[in-house]
Protein backbone atom coordinates (compact mmCIF):
# COMPACT_ATOMS: atom_id res chain seq x y z
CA UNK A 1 12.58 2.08 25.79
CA UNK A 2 14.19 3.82 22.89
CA UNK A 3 13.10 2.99 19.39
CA UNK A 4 14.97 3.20 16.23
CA UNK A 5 13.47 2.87 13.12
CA UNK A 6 15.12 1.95 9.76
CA UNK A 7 13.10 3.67 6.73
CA UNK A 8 10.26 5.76 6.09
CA UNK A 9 8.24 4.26 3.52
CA UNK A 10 4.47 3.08 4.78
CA UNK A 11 5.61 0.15 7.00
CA UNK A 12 8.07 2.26 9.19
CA UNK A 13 6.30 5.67 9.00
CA UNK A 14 3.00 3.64 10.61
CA UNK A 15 5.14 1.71 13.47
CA UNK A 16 6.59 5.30 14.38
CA UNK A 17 2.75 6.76 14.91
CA UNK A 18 2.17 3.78 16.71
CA UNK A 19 4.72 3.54 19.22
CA UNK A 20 4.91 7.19 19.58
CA UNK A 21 1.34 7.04 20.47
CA UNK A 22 1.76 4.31 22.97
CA UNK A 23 4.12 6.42 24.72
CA UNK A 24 7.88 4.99 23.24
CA UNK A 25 10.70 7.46 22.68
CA UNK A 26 10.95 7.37 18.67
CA UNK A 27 13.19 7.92 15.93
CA UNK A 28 13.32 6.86 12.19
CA UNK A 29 16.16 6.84 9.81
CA UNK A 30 15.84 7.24 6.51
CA UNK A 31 18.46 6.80 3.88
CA UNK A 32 16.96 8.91 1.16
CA UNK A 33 17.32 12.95 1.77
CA UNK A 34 13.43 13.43 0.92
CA UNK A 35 10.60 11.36 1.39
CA UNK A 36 9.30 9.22 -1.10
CA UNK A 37 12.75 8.64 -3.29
CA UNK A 38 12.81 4.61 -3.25
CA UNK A 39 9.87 3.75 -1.81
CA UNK A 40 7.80 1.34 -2.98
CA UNK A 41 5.16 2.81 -1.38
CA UNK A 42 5.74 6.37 -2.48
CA UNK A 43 4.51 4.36 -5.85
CA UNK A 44 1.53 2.24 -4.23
CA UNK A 45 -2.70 2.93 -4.74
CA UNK A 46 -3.70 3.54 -1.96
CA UNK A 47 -6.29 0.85 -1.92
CA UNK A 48 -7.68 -0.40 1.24
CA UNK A 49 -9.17 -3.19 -0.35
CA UNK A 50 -9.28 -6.28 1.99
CA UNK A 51 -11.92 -8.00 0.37
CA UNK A 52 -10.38 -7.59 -2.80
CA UNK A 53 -7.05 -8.91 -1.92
CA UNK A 54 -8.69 -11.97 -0.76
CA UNK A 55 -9.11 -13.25 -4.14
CA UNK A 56 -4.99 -14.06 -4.03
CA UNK A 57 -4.36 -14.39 -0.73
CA UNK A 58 -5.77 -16.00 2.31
CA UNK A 59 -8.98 -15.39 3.95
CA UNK A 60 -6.97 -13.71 7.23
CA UNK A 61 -6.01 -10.88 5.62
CA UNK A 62 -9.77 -9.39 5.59
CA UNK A 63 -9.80 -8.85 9.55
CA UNK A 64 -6.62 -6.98 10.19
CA UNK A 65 -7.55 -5.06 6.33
CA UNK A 66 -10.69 -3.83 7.82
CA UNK A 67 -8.69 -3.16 11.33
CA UNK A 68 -6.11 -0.82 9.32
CA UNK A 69 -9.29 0.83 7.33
CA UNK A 70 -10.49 2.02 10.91
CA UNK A 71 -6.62 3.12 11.71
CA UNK A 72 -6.24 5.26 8.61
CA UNK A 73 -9.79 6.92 9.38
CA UNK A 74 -8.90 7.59 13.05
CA UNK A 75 -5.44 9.25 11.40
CA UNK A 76 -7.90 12.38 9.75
CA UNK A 77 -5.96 11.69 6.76
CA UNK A 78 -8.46 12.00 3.94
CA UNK A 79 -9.80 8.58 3.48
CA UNK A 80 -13.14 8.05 1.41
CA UNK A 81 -15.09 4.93 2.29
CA UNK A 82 -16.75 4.75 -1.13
CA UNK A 83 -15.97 1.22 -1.98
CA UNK A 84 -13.82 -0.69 -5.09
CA UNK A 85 -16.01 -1.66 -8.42
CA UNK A 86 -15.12 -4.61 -10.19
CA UNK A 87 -15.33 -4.85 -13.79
CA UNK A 88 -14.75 -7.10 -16.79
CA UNK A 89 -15.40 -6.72 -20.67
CA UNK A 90 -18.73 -8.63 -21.62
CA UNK A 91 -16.09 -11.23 -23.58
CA UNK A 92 -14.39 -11.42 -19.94
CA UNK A 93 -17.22 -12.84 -17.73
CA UNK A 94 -15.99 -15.96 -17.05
CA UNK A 95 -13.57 -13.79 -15.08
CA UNK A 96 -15.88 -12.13 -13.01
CA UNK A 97 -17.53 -14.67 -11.64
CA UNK A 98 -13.81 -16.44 -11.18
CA UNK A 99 -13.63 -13.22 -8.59
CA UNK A 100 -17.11 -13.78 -7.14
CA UNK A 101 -16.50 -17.17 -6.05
CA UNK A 102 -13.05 -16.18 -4.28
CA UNK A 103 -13.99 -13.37 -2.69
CA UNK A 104 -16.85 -12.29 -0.26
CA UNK A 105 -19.06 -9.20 1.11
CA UNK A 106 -19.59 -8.37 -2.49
CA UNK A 107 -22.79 -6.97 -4.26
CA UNK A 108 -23.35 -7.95 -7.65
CA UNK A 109 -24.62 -4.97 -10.05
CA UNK A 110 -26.11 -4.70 -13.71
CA UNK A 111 -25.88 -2.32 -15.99
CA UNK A 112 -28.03 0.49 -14.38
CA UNK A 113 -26.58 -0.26 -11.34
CA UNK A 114 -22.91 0.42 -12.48
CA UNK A 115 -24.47 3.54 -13.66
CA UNK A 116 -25.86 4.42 -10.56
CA UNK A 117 -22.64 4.71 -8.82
CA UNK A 118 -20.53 5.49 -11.99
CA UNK A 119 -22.09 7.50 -14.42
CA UNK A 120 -19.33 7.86 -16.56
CA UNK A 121 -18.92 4.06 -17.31
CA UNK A 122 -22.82 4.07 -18.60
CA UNK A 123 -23.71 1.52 -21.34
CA UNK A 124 -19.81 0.36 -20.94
CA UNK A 125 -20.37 -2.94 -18.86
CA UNK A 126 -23.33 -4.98 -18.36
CA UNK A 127 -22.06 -6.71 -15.05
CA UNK A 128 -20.04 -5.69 -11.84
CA UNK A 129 -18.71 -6.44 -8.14
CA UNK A 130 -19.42 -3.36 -5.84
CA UNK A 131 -17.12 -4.30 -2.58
CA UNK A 132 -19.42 -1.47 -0.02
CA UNK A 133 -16.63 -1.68 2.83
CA UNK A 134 -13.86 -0.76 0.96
CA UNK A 135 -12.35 2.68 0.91
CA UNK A 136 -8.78 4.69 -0.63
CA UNK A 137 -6.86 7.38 0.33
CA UNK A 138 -3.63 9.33 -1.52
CA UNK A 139 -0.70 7.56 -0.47
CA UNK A 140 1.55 10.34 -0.77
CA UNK A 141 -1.01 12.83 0.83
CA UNK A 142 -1.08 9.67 3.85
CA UNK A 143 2.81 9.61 4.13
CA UNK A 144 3.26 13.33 4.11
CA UNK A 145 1.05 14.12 7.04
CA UNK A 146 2.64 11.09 9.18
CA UNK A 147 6.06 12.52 8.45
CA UNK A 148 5.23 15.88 9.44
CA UNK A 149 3.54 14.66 12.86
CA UNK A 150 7.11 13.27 13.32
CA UNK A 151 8.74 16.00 12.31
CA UNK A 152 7.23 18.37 14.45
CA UNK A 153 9.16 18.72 17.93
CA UNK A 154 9.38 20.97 20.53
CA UNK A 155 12.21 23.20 21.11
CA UNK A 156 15.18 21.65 22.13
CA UNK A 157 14.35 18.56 20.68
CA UNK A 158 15.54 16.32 17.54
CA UNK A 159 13.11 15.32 15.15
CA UNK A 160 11.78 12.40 15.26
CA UNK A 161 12.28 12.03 11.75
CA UNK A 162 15.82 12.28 9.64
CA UNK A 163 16.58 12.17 6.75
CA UNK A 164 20.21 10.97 4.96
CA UNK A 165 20.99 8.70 7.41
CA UNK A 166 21.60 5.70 6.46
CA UNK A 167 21.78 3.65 9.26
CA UNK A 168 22.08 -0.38 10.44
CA UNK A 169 20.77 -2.24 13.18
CA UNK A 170 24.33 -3.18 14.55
CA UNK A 171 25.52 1.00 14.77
CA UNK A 172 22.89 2.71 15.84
CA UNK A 173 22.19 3.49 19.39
CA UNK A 174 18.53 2.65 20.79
CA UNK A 175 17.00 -0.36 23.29
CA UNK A 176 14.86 -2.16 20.08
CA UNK A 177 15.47 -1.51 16.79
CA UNK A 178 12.72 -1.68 13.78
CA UNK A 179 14.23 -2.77 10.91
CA UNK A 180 11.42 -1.77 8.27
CA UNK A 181 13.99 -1.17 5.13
CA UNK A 182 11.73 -3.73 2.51
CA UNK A 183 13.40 -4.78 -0.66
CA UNK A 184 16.88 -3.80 0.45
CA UNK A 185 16.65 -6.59 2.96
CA UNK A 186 15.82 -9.03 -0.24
CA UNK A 187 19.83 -10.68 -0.36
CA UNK A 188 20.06 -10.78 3.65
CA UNK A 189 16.34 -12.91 4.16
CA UNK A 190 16.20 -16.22 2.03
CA UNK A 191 12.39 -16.49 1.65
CA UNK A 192 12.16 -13.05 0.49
CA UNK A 193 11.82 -12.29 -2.79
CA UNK A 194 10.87 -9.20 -5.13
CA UNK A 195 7.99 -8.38 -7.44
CA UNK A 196 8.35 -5.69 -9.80
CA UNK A 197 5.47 -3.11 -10.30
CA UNK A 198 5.12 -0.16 -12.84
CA UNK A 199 2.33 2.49 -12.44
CA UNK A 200 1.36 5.41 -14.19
CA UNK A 201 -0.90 9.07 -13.30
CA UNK A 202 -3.03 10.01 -16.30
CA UNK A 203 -5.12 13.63 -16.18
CA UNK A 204 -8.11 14.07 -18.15
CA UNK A 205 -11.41 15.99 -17.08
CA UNK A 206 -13.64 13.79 -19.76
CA UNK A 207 -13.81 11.33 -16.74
CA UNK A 208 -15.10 11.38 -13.38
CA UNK A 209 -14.78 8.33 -11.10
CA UNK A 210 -15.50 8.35 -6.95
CA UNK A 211 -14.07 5.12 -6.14
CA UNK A 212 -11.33 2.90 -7.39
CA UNK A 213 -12.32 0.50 -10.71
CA UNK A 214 -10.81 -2.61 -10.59
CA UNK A 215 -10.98 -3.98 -14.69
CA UNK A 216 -10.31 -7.85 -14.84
CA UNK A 217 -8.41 -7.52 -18.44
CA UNK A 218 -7.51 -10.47 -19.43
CA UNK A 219 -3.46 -9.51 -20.63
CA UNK A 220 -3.25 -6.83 -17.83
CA UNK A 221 -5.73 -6.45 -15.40
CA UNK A 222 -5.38 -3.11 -13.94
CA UNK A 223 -6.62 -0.76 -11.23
CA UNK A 224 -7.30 3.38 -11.72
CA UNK A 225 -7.21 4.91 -8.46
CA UNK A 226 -9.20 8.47 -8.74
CA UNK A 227 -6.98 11.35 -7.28
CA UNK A 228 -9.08 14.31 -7.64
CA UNK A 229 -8.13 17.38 -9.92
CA UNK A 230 -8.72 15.16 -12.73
CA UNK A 231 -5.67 12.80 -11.81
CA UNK A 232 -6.03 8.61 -11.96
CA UNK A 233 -3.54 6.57 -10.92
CA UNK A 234 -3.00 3.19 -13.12
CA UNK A 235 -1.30 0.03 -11.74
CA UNK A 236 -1.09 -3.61 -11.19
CA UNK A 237 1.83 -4.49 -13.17
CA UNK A 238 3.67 -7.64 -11.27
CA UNK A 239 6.60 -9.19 -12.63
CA UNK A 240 8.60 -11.55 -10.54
CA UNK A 241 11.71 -9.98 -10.82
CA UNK A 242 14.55 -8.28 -9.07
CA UNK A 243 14.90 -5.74 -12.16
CA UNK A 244 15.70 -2.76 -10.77
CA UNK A 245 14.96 -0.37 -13.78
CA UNK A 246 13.00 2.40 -14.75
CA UNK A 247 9.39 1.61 -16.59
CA UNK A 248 9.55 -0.36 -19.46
CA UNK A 249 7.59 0.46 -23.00
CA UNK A 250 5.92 -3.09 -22.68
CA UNK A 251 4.90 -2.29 -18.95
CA UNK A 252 3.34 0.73 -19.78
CA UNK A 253 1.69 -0.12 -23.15
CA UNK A 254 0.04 -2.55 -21.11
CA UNK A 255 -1.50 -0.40 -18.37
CA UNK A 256 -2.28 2.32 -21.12
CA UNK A 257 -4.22 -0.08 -23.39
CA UNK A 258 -6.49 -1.28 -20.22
CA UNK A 259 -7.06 2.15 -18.82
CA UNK A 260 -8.15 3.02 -22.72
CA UNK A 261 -10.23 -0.36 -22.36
CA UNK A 262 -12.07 0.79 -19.31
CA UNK A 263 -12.85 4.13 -21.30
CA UNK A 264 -12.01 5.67 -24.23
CA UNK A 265 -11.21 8.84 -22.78
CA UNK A 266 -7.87 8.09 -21.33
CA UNK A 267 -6.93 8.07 -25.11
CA UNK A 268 -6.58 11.90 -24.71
CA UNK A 269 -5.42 12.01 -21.85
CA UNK A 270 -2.13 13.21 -20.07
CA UNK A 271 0.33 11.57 -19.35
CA UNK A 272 1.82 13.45 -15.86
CA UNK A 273 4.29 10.73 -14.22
CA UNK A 274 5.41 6.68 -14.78
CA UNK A 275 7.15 4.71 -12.22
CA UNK A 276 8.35 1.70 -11.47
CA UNK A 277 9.34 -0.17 -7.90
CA UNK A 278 10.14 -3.30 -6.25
CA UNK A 279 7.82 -4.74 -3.64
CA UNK A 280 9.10 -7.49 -1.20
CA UNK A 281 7.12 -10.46 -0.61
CA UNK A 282 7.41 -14.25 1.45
CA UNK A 283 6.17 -16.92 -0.37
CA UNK A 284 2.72 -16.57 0.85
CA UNK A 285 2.41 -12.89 0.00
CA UNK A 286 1.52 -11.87 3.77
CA UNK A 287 4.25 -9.43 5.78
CA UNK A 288 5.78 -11.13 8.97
CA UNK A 289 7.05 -9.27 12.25
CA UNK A 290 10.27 -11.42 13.41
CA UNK A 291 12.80 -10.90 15.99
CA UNK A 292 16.28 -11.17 16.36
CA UNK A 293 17.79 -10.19 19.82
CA UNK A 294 17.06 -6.26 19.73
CA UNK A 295 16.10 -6.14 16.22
CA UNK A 296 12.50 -6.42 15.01
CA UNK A 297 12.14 -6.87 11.57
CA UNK A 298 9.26 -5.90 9.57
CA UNK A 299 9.01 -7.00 5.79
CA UNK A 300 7.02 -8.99 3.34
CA UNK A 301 4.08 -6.01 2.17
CA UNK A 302 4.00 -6.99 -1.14
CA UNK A 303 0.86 -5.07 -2.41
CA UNK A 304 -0.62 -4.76 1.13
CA UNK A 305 1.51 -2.06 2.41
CA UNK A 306 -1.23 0.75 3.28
CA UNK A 307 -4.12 -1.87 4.40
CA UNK A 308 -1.99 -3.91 6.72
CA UNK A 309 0.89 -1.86 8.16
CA UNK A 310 -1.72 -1.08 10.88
CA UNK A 311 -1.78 -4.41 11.69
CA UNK A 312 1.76 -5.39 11.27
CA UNK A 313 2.62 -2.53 13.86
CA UNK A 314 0.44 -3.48 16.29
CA UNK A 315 1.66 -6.94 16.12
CA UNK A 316 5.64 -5.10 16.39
CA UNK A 317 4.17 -3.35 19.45
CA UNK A 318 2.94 -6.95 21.05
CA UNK A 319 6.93 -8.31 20.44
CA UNK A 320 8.33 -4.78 21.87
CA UNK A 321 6.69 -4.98 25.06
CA UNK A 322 7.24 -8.72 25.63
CA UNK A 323 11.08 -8.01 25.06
CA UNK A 324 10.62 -5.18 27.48
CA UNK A 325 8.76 -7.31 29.88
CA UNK A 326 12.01 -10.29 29.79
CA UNK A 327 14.47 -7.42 29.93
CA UNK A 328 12.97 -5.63 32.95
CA UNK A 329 12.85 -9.13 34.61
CA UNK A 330 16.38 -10.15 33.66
CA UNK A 331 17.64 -6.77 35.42
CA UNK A 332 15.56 -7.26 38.41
């Protein structure tokens, strides 16, 4: 069969790989003319955290988490398996061991042992989570090399992958259509709704961190995603809201004034980019393949876009071959 896939942010970029791997003629449409512009994920961690997660969602997102950790390594796409530290302020306890109780697979660390692992954060928290299994990887770095496996055909050829096309499920010509377009879907699916995020990426070489630090603040609890080159990420902003503007002074305050709580070197440090985006979510924060005659739509990330998009197009693959299995049997 002939696939067409609508957008190229995590969700549809993954499903590509994977039915181009198992052997399914492939193409995605993107609206945007460069990757990135629009996508929530463009904005996202990179955290493949499923153990984490698991304090606010269900329990079944650890097994397909761990499932897309082994995808991502088997992509050669620069993941580090150092584990996620969890931290609170000494005043914040109460919230740490909130987290311990909801959440498994979890070693519990004092104050040399943060240091062991983090020598930067030394004498800055007496208590910590260390989730071993965990791991991260540059989510721009991760959608740039998928893209460019797609992009790269042999004379003659299309590419796989094109760009300024925007495209709908009714007009465009293929057997099974993957409709993986996220928030713009928001007004056509009733249970779908929109959380708003803001991030920032702060440089400063007073700092050194290996994995991501999760700091349970108790206004904004935030997460700093190392980058190398002396780059963090900063995010966790999530306002329910369809707002569909730039970052906001409050937003940012906020994650600036945790990063500076985590350490006071962030106070000097750079200020190199600020976002904002819109990630779509169902009601019980988990994505959902669904199908519609020839259209397979695949929605709902929220903040799990990286960790379970593995999953979610594996589960798209399942539905694909069933529908080719019924057609096939129809014709005959």
């Amino acid at each position: 069969m002939s696939i067409a896939i609508l957008g190229a942010g995590v969700t549809g970029l993954v499903a590509a790989t994977r039915f181009a791997e198992a052997g399914y003629a492939v193409t995605v449409y993107e609206r945007a003319e460069t990757l990135g512009v629009g996508a929530a994920s463009w904005l996202a961690g990179g955290m493949l955290a499923p153990f984490c997660e698991a304090e606010s969602a269900e329990d079944s997102i650890i097994e397909p988490g761990l499932s897309g950790i082994e995808w991502w390594d088997a992509q050669a796409i620069d993941l580090k398996c150092r584990g996620t530290l969890v931290l609170a302020p000494w005043r914040d306890q109460a919230d740490l061991k909130r987290f311990a109780r909801r959440t498994r697979d979890h070693e519990r660390l004092d104050g040399p042992g943060i240091a062991a692992l983090e020598p930067d954060l030394s004498g800055r928290f007496s208590e910590a989570l260390f989730f071993a299994r965990e791991g991260h990887l540059d989510p721009r770095m991760a959608l740039d090399r998928l893209a460019a496996r797609l992009m790269t055909v042999t004379s003659g050829e299309a590419p796989h992958l094109r760009f300024g096309m925007a495209v709908e499920p009714a007009t465009v010509s293929a057997d099974l259509v993957l409709d993986c377009r996220g928030a713009a879907l928001s007004d056509e699916e009733p249970d779908l709704r929109l959380v708003r995020g803001e991030m920032l990426i702060l440089k400063t070489d007073e700092l050194t961190l290996s994995r991501p630090v999760r700091l349970l603040h108790p206004r904004s609890p935030i997460y700093v995603v190392p980058r190398g080159e002396g780059l963090f990420m900063v995010g966790a902003t999530m306002v329910e809201s369809a707002d569909r503007r730039g970052p906001t002074l409050r937003g940012i305050a906020e994650l600036l004034n945790a990063a500076y709580a985590l350490h006071p070197a962030f106070a000097e440090a750079e200020l190199i980019e600020t976002g904002a985006g819109l990630r779509p979510a169902y009601p019980d924060n988990l994505p959902r393949a669904r199908r519609s005659g020839r259209v397979i739509r695949l929605n709902g990330m929220y903040r799990h876009g990286f960790l379970l998009a593995p999953s979610l197009a594996e589960e798209a693959l399942d539905i694909a071959k069933a529908f080719e299995t019924t057609n096939w049997r129809q014709a005959s």
